[in-house]
Protein backbone atom coordinates (compact mmCIF):
# COMPACT_ATOMS: atom_id res chain seq x y z
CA UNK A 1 85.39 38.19 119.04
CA UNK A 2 84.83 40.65 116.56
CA UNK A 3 81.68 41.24 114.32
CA UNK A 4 81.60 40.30 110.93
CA UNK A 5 80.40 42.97 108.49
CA UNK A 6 79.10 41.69 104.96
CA UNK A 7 77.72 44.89 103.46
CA UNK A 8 81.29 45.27 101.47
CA UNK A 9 80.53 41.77 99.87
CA UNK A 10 79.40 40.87 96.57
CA UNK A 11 76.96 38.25 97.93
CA UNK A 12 76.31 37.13 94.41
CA UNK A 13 79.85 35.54 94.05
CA UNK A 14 79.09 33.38 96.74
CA UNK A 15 75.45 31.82 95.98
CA UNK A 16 75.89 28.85 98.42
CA UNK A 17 77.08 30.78 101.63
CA UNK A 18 73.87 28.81 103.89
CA UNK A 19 74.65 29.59 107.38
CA UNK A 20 75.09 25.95 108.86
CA UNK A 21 75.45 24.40 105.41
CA UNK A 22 71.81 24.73 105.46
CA UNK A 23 70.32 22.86 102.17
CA UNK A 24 73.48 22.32 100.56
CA UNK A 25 74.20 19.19 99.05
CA UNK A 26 77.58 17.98 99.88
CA UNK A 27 77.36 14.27 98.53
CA UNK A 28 75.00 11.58 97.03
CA UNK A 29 74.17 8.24 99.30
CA UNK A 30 72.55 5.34 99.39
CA UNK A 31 71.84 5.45 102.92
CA UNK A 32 68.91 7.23 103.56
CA UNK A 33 66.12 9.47 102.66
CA UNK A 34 64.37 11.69 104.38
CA UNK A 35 61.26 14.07 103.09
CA UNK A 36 60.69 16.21 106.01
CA UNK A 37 57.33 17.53 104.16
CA UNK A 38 55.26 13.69 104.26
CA UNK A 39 57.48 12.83 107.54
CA UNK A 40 58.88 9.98 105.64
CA UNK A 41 62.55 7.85 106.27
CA UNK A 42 63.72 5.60 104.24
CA UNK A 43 66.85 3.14 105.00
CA UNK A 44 68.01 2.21 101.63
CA UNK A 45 65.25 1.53 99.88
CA UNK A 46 62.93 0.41 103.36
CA UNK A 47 60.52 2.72 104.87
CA UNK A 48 61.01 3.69 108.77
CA UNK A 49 57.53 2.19 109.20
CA UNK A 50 58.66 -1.18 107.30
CA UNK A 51 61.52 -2.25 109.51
CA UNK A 52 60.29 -0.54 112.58
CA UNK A 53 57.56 -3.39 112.15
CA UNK A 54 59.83 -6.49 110.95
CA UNK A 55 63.72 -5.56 111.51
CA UNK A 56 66.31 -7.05 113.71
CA UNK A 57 68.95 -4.19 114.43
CA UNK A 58 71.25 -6.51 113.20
CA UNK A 59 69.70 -6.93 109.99
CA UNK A 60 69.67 -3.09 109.65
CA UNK A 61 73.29 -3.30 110.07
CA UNK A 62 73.82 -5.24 107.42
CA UNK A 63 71.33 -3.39 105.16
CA UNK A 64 73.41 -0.41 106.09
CA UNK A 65 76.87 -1.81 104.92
CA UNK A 66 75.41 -3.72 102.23
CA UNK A 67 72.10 -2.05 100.51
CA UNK A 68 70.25 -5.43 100.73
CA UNK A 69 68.72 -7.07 103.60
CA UNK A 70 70.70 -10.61 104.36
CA UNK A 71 69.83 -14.16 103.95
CA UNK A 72 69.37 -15.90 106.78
CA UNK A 73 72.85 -17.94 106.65
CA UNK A 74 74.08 -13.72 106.34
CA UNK A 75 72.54 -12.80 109.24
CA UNK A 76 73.46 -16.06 111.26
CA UNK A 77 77.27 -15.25 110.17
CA UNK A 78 77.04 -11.59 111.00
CA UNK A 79 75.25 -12.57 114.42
CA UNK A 80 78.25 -14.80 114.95
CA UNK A 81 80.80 -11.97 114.13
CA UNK A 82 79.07 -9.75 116.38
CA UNK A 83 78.86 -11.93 119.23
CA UNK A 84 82.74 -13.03 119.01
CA UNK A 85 83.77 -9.17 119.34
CA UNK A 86 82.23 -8.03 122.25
CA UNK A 87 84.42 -8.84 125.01
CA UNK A 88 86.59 -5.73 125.50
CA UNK A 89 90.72 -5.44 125.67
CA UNK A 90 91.79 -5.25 129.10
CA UNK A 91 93.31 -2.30 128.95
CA UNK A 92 89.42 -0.84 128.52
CA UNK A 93 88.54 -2.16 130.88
CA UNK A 94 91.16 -0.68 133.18
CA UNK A 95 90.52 2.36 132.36
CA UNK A 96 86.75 2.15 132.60
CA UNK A 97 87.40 1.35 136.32
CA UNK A 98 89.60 3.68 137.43
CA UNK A 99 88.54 6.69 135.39
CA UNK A 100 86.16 9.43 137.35
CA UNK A 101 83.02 7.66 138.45
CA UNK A 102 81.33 11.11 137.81
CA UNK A 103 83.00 11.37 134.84
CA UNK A 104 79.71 12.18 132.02
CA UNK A 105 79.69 8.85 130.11
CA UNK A 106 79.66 10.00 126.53
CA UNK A 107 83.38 11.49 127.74
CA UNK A 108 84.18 7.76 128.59
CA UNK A 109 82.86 6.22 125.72
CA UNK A 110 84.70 9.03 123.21
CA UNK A 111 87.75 7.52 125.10
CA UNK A 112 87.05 4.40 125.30
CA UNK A 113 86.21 3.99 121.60
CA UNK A 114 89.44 5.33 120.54
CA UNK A 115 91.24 3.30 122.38
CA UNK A 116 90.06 0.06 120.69
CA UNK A 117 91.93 1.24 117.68
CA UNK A 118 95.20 -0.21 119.35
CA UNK A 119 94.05 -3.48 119.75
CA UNK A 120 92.84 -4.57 115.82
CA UNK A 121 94.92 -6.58 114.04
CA UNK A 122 94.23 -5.72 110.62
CA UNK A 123 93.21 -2.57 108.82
CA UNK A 124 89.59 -4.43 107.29
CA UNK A 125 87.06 -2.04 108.19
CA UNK A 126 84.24 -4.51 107.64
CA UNK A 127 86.05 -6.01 110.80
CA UNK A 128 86.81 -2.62 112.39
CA UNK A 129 82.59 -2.13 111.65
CA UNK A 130 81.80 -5.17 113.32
CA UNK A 131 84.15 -4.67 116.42
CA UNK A 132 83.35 -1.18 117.33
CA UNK A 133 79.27 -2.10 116.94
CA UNK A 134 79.89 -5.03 118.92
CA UNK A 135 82.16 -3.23 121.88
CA UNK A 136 79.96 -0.08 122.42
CA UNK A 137 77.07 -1.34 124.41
CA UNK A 138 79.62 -3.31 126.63
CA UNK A 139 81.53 -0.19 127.02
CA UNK A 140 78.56 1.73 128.02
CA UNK A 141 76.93 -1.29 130.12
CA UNK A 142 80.52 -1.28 131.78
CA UNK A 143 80.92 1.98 132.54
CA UNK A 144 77.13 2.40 134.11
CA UNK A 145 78.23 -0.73 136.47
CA UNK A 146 80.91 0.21 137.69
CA UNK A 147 80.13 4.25 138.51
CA UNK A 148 77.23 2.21 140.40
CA UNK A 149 79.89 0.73 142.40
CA UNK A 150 78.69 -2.96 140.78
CA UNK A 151 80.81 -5.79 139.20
CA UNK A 152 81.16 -5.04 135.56
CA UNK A 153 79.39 -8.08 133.60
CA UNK A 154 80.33 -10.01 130.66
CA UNK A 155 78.97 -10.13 127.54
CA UNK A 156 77.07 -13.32 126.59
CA UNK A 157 78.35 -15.23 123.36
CA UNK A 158 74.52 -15.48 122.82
CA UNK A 159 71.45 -13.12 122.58
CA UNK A 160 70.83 -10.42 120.32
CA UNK A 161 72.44 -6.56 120.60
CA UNK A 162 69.30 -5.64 122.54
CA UNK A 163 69.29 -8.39 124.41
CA UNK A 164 72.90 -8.50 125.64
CA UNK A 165 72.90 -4.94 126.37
CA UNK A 166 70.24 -5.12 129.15
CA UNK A 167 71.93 -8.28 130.22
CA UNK A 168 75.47 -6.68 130.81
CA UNK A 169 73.40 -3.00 131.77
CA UNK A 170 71.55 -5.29 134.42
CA UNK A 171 73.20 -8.14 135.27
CA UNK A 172 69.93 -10.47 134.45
CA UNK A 173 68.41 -11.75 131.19
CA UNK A 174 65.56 -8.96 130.30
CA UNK A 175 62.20 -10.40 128.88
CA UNK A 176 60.96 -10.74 125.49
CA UNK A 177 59.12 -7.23 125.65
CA UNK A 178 62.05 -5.53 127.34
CA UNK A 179 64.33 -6.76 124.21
CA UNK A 180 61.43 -6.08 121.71
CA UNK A 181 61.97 -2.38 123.16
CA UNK A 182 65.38 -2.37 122.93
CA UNK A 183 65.68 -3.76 119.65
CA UNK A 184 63.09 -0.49 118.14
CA UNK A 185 64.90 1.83 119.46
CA UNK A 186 68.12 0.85 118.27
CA UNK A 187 66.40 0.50 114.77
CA UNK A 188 64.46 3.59 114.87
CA UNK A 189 68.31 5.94 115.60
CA UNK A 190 70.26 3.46 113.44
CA UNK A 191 70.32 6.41 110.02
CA UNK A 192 69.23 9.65 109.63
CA UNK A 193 70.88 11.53 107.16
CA UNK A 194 73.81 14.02 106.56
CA UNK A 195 73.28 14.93 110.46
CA UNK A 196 76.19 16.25 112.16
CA UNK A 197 78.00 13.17 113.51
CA UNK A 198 77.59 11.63 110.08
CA UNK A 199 79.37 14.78 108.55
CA UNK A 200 82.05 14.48 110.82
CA UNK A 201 82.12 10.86 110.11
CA UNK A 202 83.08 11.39 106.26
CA UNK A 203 85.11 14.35 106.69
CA UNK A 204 87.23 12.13 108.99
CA UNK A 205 87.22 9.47 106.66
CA UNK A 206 87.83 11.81 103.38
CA UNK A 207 91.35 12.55 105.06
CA UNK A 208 91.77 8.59 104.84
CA UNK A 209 91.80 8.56 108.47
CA UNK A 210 90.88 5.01 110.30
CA UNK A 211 87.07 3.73 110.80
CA UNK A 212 88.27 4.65 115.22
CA UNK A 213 89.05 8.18 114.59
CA UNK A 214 86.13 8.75 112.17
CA UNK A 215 83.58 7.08 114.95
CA UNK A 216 85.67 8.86 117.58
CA UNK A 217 84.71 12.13 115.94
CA UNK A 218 81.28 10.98 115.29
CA UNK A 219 80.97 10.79 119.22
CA UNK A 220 82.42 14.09 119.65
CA UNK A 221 79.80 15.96 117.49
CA UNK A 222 76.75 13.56 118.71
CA UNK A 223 77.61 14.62 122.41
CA UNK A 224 76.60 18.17 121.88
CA UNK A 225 73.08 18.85 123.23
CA UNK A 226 71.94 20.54 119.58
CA UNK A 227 72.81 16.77 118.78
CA UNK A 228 72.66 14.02 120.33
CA UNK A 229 71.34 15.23 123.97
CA UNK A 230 68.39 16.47 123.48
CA UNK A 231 66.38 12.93 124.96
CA UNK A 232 68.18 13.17 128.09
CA UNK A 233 67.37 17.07 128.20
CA UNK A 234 64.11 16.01 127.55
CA UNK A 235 63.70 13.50 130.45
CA UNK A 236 65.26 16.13 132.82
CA UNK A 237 62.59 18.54 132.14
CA UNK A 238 59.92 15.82 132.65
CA UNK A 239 61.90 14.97 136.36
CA UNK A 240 61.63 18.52 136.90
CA UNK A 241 57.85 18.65 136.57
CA UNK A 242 57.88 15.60 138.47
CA UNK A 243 59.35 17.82 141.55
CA UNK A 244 56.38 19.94 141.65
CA UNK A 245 54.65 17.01 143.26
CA UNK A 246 50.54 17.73 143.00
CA UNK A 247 50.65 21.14 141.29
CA UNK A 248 52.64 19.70 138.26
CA UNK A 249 51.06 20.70 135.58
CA UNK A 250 52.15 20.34 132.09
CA UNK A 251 49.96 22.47 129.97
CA UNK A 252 51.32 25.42 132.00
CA UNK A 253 54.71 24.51 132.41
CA UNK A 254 54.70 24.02 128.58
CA UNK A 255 53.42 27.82 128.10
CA UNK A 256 55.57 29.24 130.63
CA UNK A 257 58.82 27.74 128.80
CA UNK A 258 57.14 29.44 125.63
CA UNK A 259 56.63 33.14 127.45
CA UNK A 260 59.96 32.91 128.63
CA UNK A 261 61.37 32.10 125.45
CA UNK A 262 63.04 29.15 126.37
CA UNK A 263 63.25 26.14 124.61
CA UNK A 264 61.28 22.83 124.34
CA UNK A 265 63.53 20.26 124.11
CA UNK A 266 62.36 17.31 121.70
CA UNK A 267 60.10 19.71 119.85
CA UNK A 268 60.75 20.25 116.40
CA UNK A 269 63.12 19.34 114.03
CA UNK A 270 65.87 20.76 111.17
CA UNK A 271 64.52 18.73 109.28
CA UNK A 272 60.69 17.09 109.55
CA UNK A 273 58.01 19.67 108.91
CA UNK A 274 55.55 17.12 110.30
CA UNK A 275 55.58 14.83 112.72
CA UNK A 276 58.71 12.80 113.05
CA UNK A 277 58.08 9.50 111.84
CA UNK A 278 60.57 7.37 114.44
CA UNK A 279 58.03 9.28 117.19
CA UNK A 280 55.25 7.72 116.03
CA UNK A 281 56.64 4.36 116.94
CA UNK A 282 58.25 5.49 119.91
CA UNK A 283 54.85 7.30 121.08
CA UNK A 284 52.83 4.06 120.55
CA UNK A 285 55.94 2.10 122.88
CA UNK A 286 55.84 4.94 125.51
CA UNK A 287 51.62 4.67 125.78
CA UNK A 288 52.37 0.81 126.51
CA UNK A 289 55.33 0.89 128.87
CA UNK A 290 54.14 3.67 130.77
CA UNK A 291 51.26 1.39 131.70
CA UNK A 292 53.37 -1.42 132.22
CA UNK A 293 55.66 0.39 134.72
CA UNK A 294 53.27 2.89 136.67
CA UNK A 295 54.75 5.75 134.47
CA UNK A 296 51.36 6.67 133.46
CA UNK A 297 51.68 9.92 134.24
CA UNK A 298 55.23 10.52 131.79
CA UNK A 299 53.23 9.62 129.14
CA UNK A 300 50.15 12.16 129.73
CA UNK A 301 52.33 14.52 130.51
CA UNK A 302 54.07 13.78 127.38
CA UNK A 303 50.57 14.01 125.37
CA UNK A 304 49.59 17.19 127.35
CA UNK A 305 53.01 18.94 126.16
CA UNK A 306 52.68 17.77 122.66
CA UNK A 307 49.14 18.71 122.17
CA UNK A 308 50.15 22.53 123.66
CA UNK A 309 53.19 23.21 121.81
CA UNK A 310 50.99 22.21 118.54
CA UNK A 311 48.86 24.81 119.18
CA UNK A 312 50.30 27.43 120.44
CA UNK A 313 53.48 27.11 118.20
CA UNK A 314 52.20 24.66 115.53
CA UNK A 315 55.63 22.57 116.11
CA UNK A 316 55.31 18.45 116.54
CA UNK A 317 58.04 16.70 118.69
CA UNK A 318 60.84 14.97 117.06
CA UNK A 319 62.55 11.38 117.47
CA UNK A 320 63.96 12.67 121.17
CA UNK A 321 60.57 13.07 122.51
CA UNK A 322 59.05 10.17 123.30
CA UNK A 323 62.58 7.95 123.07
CA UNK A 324 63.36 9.92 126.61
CA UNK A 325 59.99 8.31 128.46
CA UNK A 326 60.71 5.10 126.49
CA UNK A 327 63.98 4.77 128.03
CA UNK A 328 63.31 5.81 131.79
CA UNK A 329 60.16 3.26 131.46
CA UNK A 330 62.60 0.57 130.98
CA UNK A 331 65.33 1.57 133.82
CA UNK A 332 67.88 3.62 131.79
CA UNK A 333 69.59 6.19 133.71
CA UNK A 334 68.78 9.63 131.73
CA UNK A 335 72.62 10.73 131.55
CA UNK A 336 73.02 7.46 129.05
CA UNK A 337 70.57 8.46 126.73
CA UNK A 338 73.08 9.68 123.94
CA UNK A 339 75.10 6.79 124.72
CA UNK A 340 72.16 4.50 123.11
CA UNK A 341 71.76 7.00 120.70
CA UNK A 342 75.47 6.06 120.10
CA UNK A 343 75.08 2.46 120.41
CA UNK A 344 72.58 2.38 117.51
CA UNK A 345 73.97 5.17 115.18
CA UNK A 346 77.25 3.55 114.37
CA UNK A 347 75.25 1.11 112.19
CA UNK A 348 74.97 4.69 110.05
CA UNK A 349 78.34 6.04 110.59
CA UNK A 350 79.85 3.10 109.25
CA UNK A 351 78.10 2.09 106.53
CA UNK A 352 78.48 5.88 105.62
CA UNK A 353 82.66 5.55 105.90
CA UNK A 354 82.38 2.73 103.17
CA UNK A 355 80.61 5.09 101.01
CA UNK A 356 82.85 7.86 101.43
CA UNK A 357 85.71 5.55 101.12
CA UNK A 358 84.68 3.71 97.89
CA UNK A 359 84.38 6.78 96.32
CA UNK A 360 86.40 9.31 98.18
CA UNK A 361 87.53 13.34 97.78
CA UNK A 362 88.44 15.18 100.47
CA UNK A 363 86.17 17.51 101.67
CA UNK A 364 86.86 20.83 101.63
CA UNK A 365 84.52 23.97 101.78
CA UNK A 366 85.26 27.20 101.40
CA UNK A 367 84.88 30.05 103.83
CA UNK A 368 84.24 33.71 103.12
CA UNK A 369 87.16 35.78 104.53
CA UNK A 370 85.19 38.90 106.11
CA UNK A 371 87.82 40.57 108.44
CA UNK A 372 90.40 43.23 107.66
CA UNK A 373 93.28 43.03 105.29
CA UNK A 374 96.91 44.72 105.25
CA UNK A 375 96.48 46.18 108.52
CA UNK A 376 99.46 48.29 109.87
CA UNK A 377 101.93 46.67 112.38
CA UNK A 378 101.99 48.23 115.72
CA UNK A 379 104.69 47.49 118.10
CA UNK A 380 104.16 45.53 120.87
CA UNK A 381 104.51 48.47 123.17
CA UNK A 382 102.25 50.96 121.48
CA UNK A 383 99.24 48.67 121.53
């Protein structure tokens, strides 16, 4: 590709040219806050710290969609809804089955996802919302069954998300603290922002596009490692300590990553200038499963890392961190990290397509031209 020169550009004529979109505002929402100086997130109008104590993922659904927390003849009804749309078209679940069993699963569940857009009735997307919340886990649950080479299960027409999730993922009813788990994490990655996905999201839905392709897109940019797959990048690089067997040590791994310029993965964020705030509660949950589960030594490993990457590069780890140890602790496969990332972030995606929808433009940078002009034509031959 060829290199792009700016030193014939007036830079002044173009005051917002922020390589990623750095700092530029692009829209006004409802949705979220985030003050990455005090590490605080807000969900509109709740703190992180608020419903990471108190909230049902379903309720932050509906907080999501609707700015308000629901009533509890709301939340029965949107329970209700939920549970009525899980069961997936057939045609899904045909081609769950006989696509690659190797195939990476955030591939599948792109697919899959856009594929449920054939089999909705109407063109409400409160009901689109609903149904493509409802059918992720049991895509993903599906998917993870049968690559296994087990019997894909049913949902329930009971349970919570959480709870039917690790029902379908495991084929038994998981216990209260298994679902308590379940249920923070999915809160905890429900919002976060104008992040990538989220972009995508409303620049899919600016084109008045359907909720499917918007989410579909939103899956696309949330697969990318910079994105969305950083946890399971993180859990890998734990596994590989764990290979070193009695000379694993942490502290120096951590250092030699640093020397060798590589990367940390769940260190640091574009955002936060502190410590994450959704890693505080996932820190706290990986401290008790890891003692739960005989994963003590994930966790001070995890500690060890954290505590050397503060002081030799002052940087705190972000939401990825601890959600990696969190999820290994309670039997999820590392390459279906992102796809719980998924699973909980379409709460935001959506309720972000109604706002971009109720007040819609269509979004359309600019881009600064910095190649050639009016070049010559030269034949074909003389090239």
């Amino acid at each position: 590709m060829a290199e792009q020169n700016l030193e014939n550009i007036d830079l002044e004529q173009y005051p917002h040219i922020n390589k990623g979109l750095a700092g530029i505002v692009a829209f006004s929402t409802t949705k979220s806050f985030i003050d990455g100086q005090t590490g605080d997130l807000i969900y509109a109008g709740y703190h992180i710290d608020t419903l990471a104590e108190n909230a049902t993922f379903e309720e932050v659904c509906f907080l999501l969609w609707n700015d308000r927390l629901p009533n509890q003849e709301e939340l029965d009804e949107l329970h209700n809804k939920l549970r009525s749309e899980r069961q997936l078209p057939e045609p899904v679940i045909e081609y769950i089955k006989n696509t690659r069993k190797d195939a990476e699963p955030m591939a599948v569940l792109r697919t899959a996802v856009s594929m449920l857009a054939d089999f909705q009735d109407d063109s409400n997307d409160t009901n689109h919302a609903i149904a493509v919340t409802a059918q992720i886990p049991t895509i993903i649950a599906a998917f993870d069954r049968v690559r296994n080479g087990k019997e894909v299960v049913s949902p329930l027409d009971e349970g919570s998300t959480a709870f039917n999730f690790l029902y379908m993922l495991n084929g038994e009813k998981p216990g209260q603290a298994a679902e308590k788990t379940m249920n923070l994490c999915l809160v905890l990655h429900a919002e976060h922002g104008m992040n990538a996905s989220t972009f995508t999201c409303r620049t899919i839905c600016a084109t008045e596009s359907d909720m499917f392709s918007a989410v579909t897109g939103a899956i696309g940019a949330l697969k990318g490692p910079l994105h969305g797959g950083a946890n399971t990048a993180v859990m890998n690089m734990l596994l590989n300590l764990k290979e070193q067997g009695e000379n694993a040590d942490p502290v120096k791994f951590t250092k030699e990553k640093l020397n060798k310029k590589e990367k940390m993965m769940g260190f640091g964020h574009r955002v936060y200038k502190t410590f994450d705030p959704r890693a505080v509660h996932l820190r706290k949950m990986s401290k008790e499963l890891s003692e739960e589960t005989g994963h003590e030594y994930l966790y001070e490993w995890s500690e060890a890392m954290v505590k050397t990457m503060k002081e030799e590069k002052n940087i705190d780890p972000n939401v990825d961190f601890f959600s990696a140890s969190v999820y290994y602790s309670i039997g999820i496969q590392p390459d279906l990290y992102t796809c719980i990332f998924t699973m909980s972030r379409i709460s935001g995606w959506t309720a972000h397509f109604f706002e971009q929808k109720a007040n819609n433009r269509l979004i359309r940078p600019r881009a600064l031209y910095v190649g050639e002009k009016n070049l010559d034509w030269v034949p074909v031959e003389d090239r």
